[in-house]
N, C-alpha and C. Protein backbone atom coordinates (compact mmCIF):
# COMPACT_ATOMS: atom_id res chain seq x y z
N UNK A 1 127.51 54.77 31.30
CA UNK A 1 127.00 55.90 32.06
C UNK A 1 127.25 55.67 33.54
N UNK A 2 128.10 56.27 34.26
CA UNK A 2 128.31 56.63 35.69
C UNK A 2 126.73 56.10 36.45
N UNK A 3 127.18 55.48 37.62
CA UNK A 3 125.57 55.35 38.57
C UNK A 3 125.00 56.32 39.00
N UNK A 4 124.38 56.61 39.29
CA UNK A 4 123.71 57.98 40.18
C UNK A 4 123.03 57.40 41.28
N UNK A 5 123.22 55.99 41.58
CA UNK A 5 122.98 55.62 42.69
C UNK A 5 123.31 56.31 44.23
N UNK A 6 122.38 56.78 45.54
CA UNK A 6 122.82 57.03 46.32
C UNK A 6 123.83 56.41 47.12
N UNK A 7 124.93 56.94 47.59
CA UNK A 7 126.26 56.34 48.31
C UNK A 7 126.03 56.98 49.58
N UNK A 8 126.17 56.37 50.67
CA UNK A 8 126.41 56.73 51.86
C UNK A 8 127.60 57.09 52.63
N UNK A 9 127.82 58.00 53.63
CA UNK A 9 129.09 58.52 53.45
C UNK A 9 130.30 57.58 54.12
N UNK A 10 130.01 56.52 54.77
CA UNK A 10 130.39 55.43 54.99
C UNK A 10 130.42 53.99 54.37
N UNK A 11 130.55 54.34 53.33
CA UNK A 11 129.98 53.24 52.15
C UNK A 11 131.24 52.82 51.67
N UNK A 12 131.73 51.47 51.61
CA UNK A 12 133.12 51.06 51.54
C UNK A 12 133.73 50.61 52.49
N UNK A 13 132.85 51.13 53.92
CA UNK A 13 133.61 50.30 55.19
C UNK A 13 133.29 49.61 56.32
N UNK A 14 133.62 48.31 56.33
CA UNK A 14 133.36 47.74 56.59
C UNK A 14 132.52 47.33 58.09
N UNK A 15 131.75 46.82 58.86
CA UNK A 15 131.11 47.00 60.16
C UNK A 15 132.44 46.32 61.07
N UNK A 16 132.34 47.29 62.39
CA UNK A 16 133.21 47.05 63.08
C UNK A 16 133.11 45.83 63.76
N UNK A 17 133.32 45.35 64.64
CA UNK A 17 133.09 44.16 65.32
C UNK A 17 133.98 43.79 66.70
N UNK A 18 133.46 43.70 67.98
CA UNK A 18 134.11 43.26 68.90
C UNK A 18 133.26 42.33 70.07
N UNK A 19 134.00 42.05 70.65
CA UNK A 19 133.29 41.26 72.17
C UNK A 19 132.33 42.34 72.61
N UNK A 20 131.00 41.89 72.23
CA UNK A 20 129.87 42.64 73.15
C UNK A 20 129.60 44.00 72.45
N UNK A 21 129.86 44.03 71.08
CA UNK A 21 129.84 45.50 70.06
C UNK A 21 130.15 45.01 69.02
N UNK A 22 128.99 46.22 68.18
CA UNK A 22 129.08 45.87 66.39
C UNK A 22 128.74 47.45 66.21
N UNK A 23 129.61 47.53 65.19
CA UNK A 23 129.35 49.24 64.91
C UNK A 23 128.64 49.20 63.36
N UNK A 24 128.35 49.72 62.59
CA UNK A 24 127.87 50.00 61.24
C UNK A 24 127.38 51.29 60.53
N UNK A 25 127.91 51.49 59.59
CA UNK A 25 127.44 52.11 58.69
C UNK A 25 125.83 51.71 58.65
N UNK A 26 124.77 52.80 58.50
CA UNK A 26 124.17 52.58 57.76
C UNK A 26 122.97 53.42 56.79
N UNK A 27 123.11 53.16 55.68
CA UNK A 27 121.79 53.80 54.60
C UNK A 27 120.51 53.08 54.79
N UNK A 28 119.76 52.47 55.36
CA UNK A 28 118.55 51.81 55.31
C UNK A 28 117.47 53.27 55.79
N UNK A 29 118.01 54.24 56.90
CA UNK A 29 116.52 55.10 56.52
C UNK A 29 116.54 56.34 56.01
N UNK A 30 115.49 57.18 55.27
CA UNK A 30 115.62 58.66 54.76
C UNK A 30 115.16 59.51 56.07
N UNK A 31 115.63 60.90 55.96
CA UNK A 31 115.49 61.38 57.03
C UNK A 31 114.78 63.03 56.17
N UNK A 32 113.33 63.17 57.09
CA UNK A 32 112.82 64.52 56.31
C UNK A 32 112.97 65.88 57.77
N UNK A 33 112.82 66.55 57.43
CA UNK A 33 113.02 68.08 58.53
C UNK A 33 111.37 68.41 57.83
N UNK A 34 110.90 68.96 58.99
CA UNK A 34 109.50 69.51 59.19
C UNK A 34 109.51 70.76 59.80
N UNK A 35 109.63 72.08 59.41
CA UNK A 35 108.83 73.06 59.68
C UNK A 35 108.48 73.82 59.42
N UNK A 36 107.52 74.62 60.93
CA UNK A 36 106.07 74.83 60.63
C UNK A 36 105.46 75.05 61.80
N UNK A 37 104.21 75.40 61.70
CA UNK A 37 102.78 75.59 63.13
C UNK A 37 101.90 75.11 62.09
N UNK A 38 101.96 73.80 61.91
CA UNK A 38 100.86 73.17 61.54
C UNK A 38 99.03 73.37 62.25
N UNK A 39 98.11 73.66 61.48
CA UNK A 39 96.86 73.59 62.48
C UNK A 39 96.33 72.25 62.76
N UNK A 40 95.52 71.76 63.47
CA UNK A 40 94.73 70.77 63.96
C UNK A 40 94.35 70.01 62.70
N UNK A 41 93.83 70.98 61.73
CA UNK A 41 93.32 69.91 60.62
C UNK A 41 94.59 69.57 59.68
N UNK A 42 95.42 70.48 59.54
CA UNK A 42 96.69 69.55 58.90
C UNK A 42 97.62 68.67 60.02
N UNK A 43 97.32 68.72 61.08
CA UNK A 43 97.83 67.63 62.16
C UNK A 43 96.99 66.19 61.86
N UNK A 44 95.83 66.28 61.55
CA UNK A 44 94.70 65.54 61.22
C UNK A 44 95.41 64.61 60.04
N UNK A 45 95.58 65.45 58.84
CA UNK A 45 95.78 65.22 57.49
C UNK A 45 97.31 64.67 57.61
N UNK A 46 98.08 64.76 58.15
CA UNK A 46 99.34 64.67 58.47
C UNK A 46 99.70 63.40 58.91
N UNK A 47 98.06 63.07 60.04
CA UNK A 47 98.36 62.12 60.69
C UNK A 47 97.71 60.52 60.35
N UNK A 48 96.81 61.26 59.50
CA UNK A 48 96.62 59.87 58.33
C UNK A 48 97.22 59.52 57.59
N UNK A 49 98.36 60.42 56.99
CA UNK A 49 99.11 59.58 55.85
C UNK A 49 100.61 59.74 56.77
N UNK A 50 100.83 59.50 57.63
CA UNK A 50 101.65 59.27 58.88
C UNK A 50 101.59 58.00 59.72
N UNK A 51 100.47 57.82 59.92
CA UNK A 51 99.75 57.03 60.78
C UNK A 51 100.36 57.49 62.27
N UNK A 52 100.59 58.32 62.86
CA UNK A 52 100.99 58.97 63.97
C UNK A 52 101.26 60.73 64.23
N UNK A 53 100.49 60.92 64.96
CA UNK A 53 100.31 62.12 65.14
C UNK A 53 102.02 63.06 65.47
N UNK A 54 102.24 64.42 64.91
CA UNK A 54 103.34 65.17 65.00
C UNK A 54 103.22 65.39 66.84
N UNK A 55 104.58 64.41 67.65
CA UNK A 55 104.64 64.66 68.64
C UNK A 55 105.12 65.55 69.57
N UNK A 56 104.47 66.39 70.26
CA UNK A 56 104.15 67.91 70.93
C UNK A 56 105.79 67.91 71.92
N UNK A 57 106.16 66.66 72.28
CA UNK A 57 107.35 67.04 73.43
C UNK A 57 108.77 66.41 72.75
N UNK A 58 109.91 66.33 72.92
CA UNK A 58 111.30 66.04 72.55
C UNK A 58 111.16 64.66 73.35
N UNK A 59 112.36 64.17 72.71
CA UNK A 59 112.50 62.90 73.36
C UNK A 59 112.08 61.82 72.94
N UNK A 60 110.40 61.44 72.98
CA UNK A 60 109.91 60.48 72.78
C UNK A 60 109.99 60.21 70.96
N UNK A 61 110.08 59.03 70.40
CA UNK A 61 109.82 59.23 69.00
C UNK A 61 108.18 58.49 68.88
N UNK A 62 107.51 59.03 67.91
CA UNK A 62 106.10 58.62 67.69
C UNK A 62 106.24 57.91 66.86
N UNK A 63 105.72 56.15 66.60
CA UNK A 63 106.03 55.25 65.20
C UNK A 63 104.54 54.84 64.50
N UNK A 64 104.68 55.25 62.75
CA UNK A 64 103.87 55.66 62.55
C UNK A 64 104.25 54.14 61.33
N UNK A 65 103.41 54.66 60.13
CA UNK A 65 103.25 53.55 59.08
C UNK A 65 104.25 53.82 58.25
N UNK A 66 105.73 53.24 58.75
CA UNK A 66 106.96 53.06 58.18
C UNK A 66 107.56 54.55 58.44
N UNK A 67 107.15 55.06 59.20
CA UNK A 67 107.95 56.32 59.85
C UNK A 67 107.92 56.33 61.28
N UNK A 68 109.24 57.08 61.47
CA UNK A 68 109.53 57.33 63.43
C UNK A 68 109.16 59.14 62.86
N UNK A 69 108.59 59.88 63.75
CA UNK A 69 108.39 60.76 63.88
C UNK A 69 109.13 61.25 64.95
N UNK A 70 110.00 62.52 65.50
CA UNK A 70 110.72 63.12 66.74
C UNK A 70 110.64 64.63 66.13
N UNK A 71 110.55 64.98 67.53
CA UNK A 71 110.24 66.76 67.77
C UNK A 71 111.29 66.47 67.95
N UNK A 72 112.40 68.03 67.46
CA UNK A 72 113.75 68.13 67.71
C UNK A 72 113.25 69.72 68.50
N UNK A 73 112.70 70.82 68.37
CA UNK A 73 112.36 71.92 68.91
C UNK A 73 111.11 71.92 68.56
N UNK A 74 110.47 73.09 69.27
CA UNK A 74 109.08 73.78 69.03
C UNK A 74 109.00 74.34 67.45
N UNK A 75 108.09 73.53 66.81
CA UNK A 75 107.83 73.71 65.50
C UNK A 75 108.67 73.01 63.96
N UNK A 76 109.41 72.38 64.78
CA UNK A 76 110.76 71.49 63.75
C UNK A 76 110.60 70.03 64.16
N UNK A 77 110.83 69.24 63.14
CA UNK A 77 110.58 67.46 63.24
C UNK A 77 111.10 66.82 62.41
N UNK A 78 111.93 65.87 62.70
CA UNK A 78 112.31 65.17 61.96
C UNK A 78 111.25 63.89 61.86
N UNK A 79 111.40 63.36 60.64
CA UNK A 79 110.58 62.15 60.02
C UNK A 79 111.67 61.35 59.36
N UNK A 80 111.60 60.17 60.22
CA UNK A 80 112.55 58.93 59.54
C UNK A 80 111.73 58.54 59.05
N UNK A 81 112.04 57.38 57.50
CA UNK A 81 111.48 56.57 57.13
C UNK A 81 112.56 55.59 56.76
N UNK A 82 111.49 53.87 56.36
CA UNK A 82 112.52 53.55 55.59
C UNK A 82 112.71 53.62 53.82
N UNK A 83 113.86 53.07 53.68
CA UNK A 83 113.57 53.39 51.58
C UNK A 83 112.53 53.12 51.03
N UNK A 84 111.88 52.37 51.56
CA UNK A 84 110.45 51.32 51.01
C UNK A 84 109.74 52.58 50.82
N UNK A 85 109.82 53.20 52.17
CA UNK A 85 108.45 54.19 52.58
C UNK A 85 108.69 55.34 52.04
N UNK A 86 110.07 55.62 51.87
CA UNK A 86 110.01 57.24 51.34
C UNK A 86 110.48 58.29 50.26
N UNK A 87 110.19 57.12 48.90
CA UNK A 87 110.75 58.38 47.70
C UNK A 87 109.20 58.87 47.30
N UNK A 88 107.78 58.57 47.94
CA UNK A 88 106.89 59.29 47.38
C UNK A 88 106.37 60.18 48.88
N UNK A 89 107.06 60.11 49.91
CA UNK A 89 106.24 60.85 51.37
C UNK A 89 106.57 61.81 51.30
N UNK A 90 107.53 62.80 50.41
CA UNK A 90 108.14 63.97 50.25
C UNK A 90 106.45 64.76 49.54
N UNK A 91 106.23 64.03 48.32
CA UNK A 91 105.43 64.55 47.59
C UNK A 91 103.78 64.40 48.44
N UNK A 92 103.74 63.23 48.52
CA UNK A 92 102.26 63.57 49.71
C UNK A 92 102.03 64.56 50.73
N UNK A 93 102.98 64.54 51.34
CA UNK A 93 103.31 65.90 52.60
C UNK A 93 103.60 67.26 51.97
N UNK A 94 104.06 67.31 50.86
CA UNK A 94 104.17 68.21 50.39
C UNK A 94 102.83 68.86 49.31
N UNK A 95 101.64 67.72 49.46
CA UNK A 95 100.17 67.97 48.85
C UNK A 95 99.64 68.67 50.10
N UNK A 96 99.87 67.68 50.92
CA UNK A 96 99.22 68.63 52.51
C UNK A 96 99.16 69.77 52.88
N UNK A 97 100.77 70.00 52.66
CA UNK A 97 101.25 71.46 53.18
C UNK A 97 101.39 72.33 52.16
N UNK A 98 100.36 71.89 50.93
CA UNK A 98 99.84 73.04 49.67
C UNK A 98 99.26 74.13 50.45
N UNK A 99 99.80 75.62 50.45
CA UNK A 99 99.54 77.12 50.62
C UNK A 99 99.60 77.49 52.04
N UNK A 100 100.36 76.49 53.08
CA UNK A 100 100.55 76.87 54.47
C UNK A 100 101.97 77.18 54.38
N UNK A 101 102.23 77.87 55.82
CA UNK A 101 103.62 78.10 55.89
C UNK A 101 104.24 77.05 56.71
N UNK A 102 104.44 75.74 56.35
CA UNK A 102 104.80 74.53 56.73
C UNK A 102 105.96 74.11 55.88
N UNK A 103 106.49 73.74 56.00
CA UNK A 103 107.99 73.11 55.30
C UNK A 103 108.36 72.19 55.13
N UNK A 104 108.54 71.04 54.49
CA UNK A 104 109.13 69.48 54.35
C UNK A 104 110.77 69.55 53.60
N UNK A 105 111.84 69.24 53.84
CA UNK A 105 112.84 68.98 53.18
C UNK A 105 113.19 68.00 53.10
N UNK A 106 113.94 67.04 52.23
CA UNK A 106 114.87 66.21 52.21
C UNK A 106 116.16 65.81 52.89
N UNK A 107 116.33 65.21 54.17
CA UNK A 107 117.88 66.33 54.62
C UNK A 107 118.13 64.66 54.85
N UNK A 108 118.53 63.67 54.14
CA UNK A 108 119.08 62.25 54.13
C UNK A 108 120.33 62.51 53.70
N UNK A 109 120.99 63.09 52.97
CA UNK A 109 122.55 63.92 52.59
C UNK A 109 122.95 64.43 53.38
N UNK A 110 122.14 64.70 53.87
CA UNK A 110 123.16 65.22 55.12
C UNK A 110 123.27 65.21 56.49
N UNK A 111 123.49 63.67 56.69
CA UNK A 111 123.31 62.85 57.78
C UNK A 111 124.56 61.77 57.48
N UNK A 112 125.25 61.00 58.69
CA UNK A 112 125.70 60.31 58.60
C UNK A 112 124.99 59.42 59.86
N UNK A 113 124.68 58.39 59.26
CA UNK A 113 123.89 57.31 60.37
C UNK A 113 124.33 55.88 60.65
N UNK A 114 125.17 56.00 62.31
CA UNK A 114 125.82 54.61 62.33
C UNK A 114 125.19 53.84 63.43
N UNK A 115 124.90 52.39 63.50
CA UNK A 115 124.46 51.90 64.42
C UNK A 115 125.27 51.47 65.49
N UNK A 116 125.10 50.90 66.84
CA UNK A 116 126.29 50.79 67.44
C UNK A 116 124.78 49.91 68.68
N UNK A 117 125.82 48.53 68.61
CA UNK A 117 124.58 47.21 69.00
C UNK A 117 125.56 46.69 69.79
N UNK A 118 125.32 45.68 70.94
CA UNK A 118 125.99 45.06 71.60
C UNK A 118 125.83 45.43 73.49
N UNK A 119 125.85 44.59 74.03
CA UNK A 119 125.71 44.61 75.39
C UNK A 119 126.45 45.45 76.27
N UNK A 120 127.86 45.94 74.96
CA UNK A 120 128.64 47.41 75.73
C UNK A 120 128.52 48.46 74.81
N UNK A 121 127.12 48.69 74.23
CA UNK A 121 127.21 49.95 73.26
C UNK A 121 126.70 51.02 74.76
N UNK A 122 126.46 50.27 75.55
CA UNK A 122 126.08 51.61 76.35
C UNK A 122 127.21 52.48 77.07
N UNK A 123 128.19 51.42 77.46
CA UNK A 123 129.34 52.08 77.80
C UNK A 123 130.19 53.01 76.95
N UNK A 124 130.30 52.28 75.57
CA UNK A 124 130.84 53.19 74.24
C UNK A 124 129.96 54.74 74.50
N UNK A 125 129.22 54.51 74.26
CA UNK A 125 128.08 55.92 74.02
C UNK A 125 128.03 56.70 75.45
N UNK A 126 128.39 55.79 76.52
CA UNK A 126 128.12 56.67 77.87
C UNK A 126 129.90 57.86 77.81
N UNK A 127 130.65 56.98 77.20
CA UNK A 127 132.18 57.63 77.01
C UNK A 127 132.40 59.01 76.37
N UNK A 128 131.26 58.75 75.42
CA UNK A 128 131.29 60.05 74.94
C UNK A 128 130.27 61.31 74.72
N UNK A 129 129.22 61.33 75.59
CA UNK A 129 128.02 62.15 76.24
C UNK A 129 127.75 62.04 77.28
N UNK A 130 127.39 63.19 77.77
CA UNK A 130 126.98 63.36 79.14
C UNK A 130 125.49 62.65 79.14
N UNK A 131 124.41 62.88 78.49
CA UNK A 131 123.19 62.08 78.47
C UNK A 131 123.20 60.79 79.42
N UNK A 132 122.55 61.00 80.24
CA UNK A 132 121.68 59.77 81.09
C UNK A 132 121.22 58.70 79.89
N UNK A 133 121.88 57.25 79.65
CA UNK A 133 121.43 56.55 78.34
C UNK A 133 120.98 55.38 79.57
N UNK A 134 121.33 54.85 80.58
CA UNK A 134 120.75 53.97 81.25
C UNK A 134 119.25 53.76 81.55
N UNK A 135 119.01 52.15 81.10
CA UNK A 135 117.96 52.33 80.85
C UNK A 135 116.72 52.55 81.45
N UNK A 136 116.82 52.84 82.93
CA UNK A 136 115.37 53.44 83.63
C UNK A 136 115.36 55.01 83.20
N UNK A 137 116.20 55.64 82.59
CA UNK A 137 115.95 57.08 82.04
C UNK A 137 115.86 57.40 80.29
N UNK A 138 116.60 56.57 79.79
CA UNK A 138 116.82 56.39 78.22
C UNK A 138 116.27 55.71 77.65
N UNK A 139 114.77 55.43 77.48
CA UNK A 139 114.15 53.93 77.05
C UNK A 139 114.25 53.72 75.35
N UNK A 140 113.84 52.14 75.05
CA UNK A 140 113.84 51.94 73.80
C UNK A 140 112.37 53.18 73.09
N UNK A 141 112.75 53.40 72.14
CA UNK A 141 112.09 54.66 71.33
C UNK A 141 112.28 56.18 71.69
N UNK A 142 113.03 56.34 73.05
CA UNK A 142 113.66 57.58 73.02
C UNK A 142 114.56 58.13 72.07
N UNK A 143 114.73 59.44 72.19
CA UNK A 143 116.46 59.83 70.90
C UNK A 143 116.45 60.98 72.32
N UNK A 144 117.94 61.86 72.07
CA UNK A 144 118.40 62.84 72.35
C UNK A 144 119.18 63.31 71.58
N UNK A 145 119.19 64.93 71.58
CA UNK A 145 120.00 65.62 71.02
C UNK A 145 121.36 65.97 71.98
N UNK A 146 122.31 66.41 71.30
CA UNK A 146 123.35 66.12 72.42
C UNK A 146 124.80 66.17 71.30
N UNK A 147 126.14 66.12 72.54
CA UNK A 147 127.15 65.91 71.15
C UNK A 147 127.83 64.55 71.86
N UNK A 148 128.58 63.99 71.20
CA UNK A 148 129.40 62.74 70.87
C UNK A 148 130.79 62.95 70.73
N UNK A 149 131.44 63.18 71.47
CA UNK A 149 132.91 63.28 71.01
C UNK A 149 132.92 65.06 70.34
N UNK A 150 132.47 65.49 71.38
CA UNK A 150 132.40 67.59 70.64
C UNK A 150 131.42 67.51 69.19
N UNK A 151 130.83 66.48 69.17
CA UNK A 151 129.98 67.06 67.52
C UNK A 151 128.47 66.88 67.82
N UNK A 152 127.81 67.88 67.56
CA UNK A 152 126.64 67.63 67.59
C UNK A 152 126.16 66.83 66.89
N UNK A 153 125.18 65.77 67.24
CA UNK A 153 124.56 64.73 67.26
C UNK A 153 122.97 64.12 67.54
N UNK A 154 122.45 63.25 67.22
CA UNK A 154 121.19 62.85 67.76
C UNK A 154 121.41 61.20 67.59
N UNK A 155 121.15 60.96 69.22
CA UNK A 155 121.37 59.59 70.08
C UNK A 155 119.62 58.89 70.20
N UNK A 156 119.42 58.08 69.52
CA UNK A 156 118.14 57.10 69.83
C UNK A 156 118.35 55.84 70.43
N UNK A 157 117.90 55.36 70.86
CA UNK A 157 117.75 54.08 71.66
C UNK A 157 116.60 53.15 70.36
N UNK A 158 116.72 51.91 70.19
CA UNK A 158 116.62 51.43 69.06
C UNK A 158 116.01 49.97 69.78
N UNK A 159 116.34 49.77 70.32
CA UNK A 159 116.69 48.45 71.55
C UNK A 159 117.30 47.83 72.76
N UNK A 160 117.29 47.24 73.43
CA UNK A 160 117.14 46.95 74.64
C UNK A 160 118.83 46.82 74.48
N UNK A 161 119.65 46.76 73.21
CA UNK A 161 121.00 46.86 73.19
C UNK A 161 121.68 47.47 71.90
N UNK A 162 120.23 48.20 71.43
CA UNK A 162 120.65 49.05 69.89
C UNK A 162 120.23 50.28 70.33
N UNK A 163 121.48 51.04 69.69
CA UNK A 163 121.55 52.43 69.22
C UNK A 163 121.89 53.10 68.02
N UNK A 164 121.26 54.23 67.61
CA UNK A 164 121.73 54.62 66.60
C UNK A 164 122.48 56.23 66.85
N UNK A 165 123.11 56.40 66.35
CA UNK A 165 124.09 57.86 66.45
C UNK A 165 123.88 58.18 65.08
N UNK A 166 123.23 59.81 64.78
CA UNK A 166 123.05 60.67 63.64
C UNK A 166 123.89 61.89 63.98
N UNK A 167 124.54 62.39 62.69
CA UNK A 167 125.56 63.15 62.87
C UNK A 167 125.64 64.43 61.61
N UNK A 168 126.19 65.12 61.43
CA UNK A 168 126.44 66.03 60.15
C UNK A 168 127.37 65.36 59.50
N UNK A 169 126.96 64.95 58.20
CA UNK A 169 127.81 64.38 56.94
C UNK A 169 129.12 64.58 57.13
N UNK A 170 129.40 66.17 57.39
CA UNK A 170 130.70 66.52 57.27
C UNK A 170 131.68 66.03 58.56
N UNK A 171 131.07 64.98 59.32
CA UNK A 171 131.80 64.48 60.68
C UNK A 171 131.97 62.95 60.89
N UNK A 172 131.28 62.33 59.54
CA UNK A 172 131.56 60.99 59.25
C UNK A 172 132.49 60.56 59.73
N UNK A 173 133.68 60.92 58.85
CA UNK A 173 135.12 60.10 59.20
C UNK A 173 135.67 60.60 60.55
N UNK A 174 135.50 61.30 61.09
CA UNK A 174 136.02 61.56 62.89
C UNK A 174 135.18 60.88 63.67
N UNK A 175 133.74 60.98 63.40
CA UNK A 175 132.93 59.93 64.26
C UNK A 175 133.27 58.43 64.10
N UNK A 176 133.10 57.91 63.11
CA UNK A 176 133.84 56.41 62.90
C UNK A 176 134.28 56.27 63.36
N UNK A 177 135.67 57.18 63.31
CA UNK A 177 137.16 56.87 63.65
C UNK A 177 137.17 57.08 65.58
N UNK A 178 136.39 57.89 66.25
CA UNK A 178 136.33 57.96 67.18
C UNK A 178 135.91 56.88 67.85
N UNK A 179 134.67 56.69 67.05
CA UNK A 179 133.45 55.33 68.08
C UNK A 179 134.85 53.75 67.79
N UNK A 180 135.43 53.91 66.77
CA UNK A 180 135.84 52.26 66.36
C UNK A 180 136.95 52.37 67.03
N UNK A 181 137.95 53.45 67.65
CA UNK A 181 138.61 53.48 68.56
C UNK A 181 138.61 53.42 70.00
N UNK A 182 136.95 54.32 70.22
CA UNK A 182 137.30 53.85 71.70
C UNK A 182 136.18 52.74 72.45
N UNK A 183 135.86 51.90 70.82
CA UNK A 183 135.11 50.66 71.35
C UNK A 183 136.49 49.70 71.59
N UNK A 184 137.29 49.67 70.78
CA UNK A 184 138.86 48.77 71.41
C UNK A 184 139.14 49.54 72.60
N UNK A 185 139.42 50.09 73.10
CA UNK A 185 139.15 50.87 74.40
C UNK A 185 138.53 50.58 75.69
N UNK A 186 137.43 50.29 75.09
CA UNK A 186 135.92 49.87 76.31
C UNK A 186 136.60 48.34 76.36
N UNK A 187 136.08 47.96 75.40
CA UNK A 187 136.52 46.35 75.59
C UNK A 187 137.46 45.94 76.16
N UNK A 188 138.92 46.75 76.00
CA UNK A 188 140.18 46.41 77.02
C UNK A 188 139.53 46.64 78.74
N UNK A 189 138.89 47.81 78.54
CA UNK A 189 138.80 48.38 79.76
C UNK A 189 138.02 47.52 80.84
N UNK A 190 137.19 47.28 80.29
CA UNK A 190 135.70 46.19 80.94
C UNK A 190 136.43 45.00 81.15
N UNK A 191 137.42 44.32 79.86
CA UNK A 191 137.65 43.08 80.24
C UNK A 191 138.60 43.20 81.34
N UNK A 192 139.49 44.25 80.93
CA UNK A 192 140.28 43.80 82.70
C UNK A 192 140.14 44.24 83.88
N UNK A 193 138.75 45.06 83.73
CA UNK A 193 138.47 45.44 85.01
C UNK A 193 137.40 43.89 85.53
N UNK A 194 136.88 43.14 84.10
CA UNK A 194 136.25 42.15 84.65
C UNK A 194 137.41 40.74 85.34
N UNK A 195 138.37 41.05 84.72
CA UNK A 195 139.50 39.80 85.09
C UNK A 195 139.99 39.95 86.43
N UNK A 196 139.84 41.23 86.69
CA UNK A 196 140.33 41.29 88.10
C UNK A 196 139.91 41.00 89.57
C-alpha cells in the first residue's frame, strides 16, 4: 500500500550550505488561517487552549503553548504550530468556534517553508525585499508580509541569525532556486568586497 505520509514540497533536497548561510527545506510546523470577529469570551476560550491571546496588531507574533500566533489583517490569523502540537488543535478550536461566524482551516499544503540561518541570511533576504530586516527595526519574533523575489511571501525573524521565508506551494521551486542562487552571489559579493 502506497504511504500517505505527508511530503513537503521540498522534500528530496537537500539543505544548502555556504560560508555564513544554511538554507533548508522545512516540514517541522503546521500552519492554521483564522477567520473571524471573535468576541471577548471566545478570545478568552481561545486563549486558554492557546495559551496566548489572538494578537490585535501585524507584525508582532504572540507565543503561546506550542503555537506562534500572527495577525496577517483585521480579522485573519495565522496559527503556527509544531507536529507535536497540531493534528488535534484543528478540532479543539473548532469546539470553540461551535455556532459563531469564526473560521479555522488547515492551510499547511499550501505553504512552502524554508529556513535561511547564518550571519549573511540578512543580506540574502535584504536582496530580495524592500522590508527594513535590520535588527533595531526587524526583531527576533517579528514576521512581515511582503514579496521575495516578485512572490508574495511572509518573512519572520526566528533569531538573532534565523529566518524563516513562507511562500505559496505553487512557488517552491523558483524560490529555492532563487534564494540558493543568490546566496552564491552574496557570498562572492561580501567576500570580495571583504578582501579588498
Amino acid at each position: 500500500m502506497a504511504s500517505l505520509a505527508r511530503k513537503g514540497p521540498l522534500e528530496g533536497r537537500a539543505p544548502w550550505q555556504g560560508e555564513g548561510l544554511r538554507l533548508a527545506g522545512s516540514d517541522l510546523l503546521s500552519c492554521f488561517l483564522l477567520r473571524g470577529r471573535p468576541d471577548e469570551a471566545m478570545q478568552q476560550r481561545m486563549a486558554s487552549l492557546l495559551g496566548c491571546r489572538l494578537p490585535g496588531t501585524p507584525i508582532v507574533i504572540e507565543h503561546g503553548k506550542g503555537v506562534q500566533v500572527l495577525m496577517l489583517a483585521p480579522c485573519r490569523w495565522m496559527i503556527f504550530a509544531s507536529r507535536e502540537a497540531s493534528p488535534a488543535l484543528p478540532h479543539h478550536l473548532q469546539e470553540i468556534l461551535a455556532g459563531s461566524f469564526v473560521a479555522v482551516s488547515d492551510a499547511s499544503d499550501g505553504y512552502v517553508h524554508i529556513t535561511v540561518e547564518g550571519p549573511r541570511a540578512i543580506d540574502l533576504l535584504a536582496a530580495g525585499t524592500a522590508v527594513d530586516l535590520y535588527p533595531g527595526r526587524f526583531r527576533t519574533g517579528h514576521a512581515a508580509q511582503t514579496e521575495m523575489a516578485r512572490i508574495r511571501c511572509l518573512i519572520r525573524r526566528d533569531g538573532e541569525t534565523a529566518y524563516s521565508v513562507l511562500a505559496d506551494v505553487s512557488a517552491a521551486d523558483y524560490l529555492w532556486t532563487w534564494l540558493t542562487t543568490n546566496a552564491e552571489l552574496t557570498i562572492a559579493t561580501l567576500g570580495n568586497s571583504g578582501a579588498s
